[in-house]
C-alpha atoms as a PDB file:
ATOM      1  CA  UNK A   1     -20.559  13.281  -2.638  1.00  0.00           C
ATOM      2  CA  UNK A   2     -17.551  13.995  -4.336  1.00  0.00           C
ATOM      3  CA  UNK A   3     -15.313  11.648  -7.074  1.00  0.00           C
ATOM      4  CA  UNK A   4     -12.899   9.166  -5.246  1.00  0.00           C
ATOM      5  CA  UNK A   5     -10.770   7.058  -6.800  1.00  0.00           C
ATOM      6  CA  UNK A   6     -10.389   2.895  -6.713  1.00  0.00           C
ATOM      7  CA  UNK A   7      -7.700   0.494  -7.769  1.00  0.00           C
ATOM      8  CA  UNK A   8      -9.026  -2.132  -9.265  1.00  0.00           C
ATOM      9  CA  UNK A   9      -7.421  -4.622 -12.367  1.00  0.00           C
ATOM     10  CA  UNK A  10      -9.058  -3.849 -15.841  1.00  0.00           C
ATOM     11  CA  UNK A  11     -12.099  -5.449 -16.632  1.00  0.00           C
ATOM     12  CA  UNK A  12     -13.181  -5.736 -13.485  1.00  0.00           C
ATOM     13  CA  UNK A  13     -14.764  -2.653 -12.717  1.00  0.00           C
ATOM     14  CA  UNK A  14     -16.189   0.176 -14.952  1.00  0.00           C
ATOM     15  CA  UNK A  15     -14.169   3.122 -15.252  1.00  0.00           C
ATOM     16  CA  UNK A  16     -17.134   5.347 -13.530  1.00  0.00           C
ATOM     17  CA  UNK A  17     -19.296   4.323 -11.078  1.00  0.00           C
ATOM     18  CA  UNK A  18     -22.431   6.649 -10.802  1.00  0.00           C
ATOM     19  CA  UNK A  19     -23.663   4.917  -7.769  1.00  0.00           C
ATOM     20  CA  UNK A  20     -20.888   5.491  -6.045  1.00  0.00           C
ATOM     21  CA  UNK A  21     -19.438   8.589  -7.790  1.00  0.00           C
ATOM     22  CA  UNK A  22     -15.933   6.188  -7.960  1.00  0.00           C
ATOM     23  CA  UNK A  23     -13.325   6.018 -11.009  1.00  0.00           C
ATOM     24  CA  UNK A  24     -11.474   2.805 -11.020  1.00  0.00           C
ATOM     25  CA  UNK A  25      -7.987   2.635 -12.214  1.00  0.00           C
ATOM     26  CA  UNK A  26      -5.291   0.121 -12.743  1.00  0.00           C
ATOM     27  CA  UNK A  27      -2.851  -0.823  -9.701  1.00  0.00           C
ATOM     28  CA  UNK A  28       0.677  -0.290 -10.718  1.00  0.00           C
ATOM     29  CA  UNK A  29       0.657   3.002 -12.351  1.00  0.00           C
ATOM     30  CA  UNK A  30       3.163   5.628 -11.881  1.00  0.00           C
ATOM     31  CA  UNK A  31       2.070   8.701 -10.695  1.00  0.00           C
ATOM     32  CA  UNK A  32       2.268  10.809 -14.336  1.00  0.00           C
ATOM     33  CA  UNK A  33      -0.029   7.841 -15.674  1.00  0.00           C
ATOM     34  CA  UNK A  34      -2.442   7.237 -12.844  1.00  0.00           C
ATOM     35  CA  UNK A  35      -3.265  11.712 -13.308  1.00  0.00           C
ATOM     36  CA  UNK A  36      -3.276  11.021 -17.235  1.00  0.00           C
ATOM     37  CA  UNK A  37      -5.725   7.965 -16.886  1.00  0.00           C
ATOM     38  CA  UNK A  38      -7.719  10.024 -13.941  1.00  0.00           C
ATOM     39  CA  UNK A  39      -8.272  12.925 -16.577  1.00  0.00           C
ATOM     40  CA  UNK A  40      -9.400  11.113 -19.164  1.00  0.00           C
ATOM     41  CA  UNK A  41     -12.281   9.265 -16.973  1.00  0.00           C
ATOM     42  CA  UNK A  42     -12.632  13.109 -15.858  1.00  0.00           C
ATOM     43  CA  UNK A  43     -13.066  14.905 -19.625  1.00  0.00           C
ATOM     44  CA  UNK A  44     -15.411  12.237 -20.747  1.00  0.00           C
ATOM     45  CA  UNK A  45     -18.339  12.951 -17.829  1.00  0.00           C
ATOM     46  CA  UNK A  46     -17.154  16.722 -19.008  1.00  0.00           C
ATOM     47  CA  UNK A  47     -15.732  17.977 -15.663  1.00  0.00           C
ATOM     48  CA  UNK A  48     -13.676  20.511 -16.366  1.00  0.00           C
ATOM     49  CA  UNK A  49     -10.001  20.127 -15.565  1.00  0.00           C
ATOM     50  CA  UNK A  50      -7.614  23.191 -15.100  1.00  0.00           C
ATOM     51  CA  UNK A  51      -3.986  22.618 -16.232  1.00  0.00           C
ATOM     52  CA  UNK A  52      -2.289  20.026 -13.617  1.00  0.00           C
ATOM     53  CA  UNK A  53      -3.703  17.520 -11.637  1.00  0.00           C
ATOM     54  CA  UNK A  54      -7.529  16.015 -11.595  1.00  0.00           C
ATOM     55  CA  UNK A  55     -10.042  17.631 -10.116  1.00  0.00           C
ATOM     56  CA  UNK A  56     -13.450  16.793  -9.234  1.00  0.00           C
ATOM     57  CA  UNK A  57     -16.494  17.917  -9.927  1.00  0.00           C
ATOM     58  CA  UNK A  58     -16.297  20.544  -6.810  1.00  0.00           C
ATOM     59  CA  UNK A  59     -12.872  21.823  -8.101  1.00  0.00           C
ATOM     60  CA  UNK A  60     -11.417  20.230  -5.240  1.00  0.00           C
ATOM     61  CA  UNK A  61      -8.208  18.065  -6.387  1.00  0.00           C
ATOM     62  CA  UNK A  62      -8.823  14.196  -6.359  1.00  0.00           C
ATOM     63  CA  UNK A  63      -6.759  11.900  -3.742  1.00  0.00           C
ATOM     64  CA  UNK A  64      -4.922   9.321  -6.086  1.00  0.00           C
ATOM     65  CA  UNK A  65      -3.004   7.739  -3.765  1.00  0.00           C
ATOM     66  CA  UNK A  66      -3.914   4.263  -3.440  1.00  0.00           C
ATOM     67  CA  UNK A  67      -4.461   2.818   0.441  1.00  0.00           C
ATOM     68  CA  UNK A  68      -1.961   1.269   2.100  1.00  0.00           C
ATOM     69  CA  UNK A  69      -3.354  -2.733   2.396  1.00  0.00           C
ATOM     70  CA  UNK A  70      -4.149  -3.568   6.034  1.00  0.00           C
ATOM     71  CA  UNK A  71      -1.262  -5.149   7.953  1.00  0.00           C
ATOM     72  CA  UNK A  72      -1.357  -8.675   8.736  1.00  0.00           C
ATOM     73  CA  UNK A  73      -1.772  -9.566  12.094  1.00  0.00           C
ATOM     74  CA  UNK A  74      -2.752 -13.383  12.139  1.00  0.00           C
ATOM     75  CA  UNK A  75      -1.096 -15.338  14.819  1.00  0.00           C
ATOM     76  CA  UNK A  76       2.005 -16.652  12.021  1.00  0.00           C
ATOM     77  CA  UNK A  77       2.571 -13.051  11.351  1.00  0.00           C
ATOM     78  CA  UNK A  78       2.950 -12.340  14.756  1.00  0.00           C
ATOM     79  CA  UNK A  79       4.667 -14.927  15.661  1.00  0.00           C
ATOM     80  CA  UNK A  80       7.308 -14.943  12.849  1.00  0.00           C
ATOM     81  CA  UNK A  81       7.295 -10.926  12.982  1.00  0.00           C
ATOM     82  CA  UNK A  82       6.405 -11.202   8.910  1.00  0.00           C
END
């Protein structure tokens, strides 16, 4: 399984999850920090990393966009059109 990456606030997750092969990182990061931060966690389980970008463990680049939250669709949001 290869590295994918979770939002999460700080202390409220380790930065590496073995179990689940996850690196958690801050919400709210822009995109230069959220690569800088996802490097770091990378160097210190020693996978290398080439110039730009993180990569995993399989070379492959990691996704570090964060998901889109589900929509609401409760009966007031439908309703209202919120």
């Amino acid at each position: 399984m290869c590295i994918r990456v979770h939002y999460a606030p700080i202390g409220t997750a380790p930065p590496f999850d073995a179990t689940t092969q996850t690196i958690t990182l801050p919400p709210g990061l822009d995109r230069e920090h959220t690569v800088t931060a996802a490097r770091a966690v990378l160097v210190e389980l020693a996978v290398p990393q080439a110039k730009f970008g993180a990569l995993c463990f399989c070379g492959e680049p990691l996704d570090l966009a964060p998901l889109i939250p589900q929509q609401r669709t409760g009966e007031q949001a439908v309703t209202h059109g919120a």
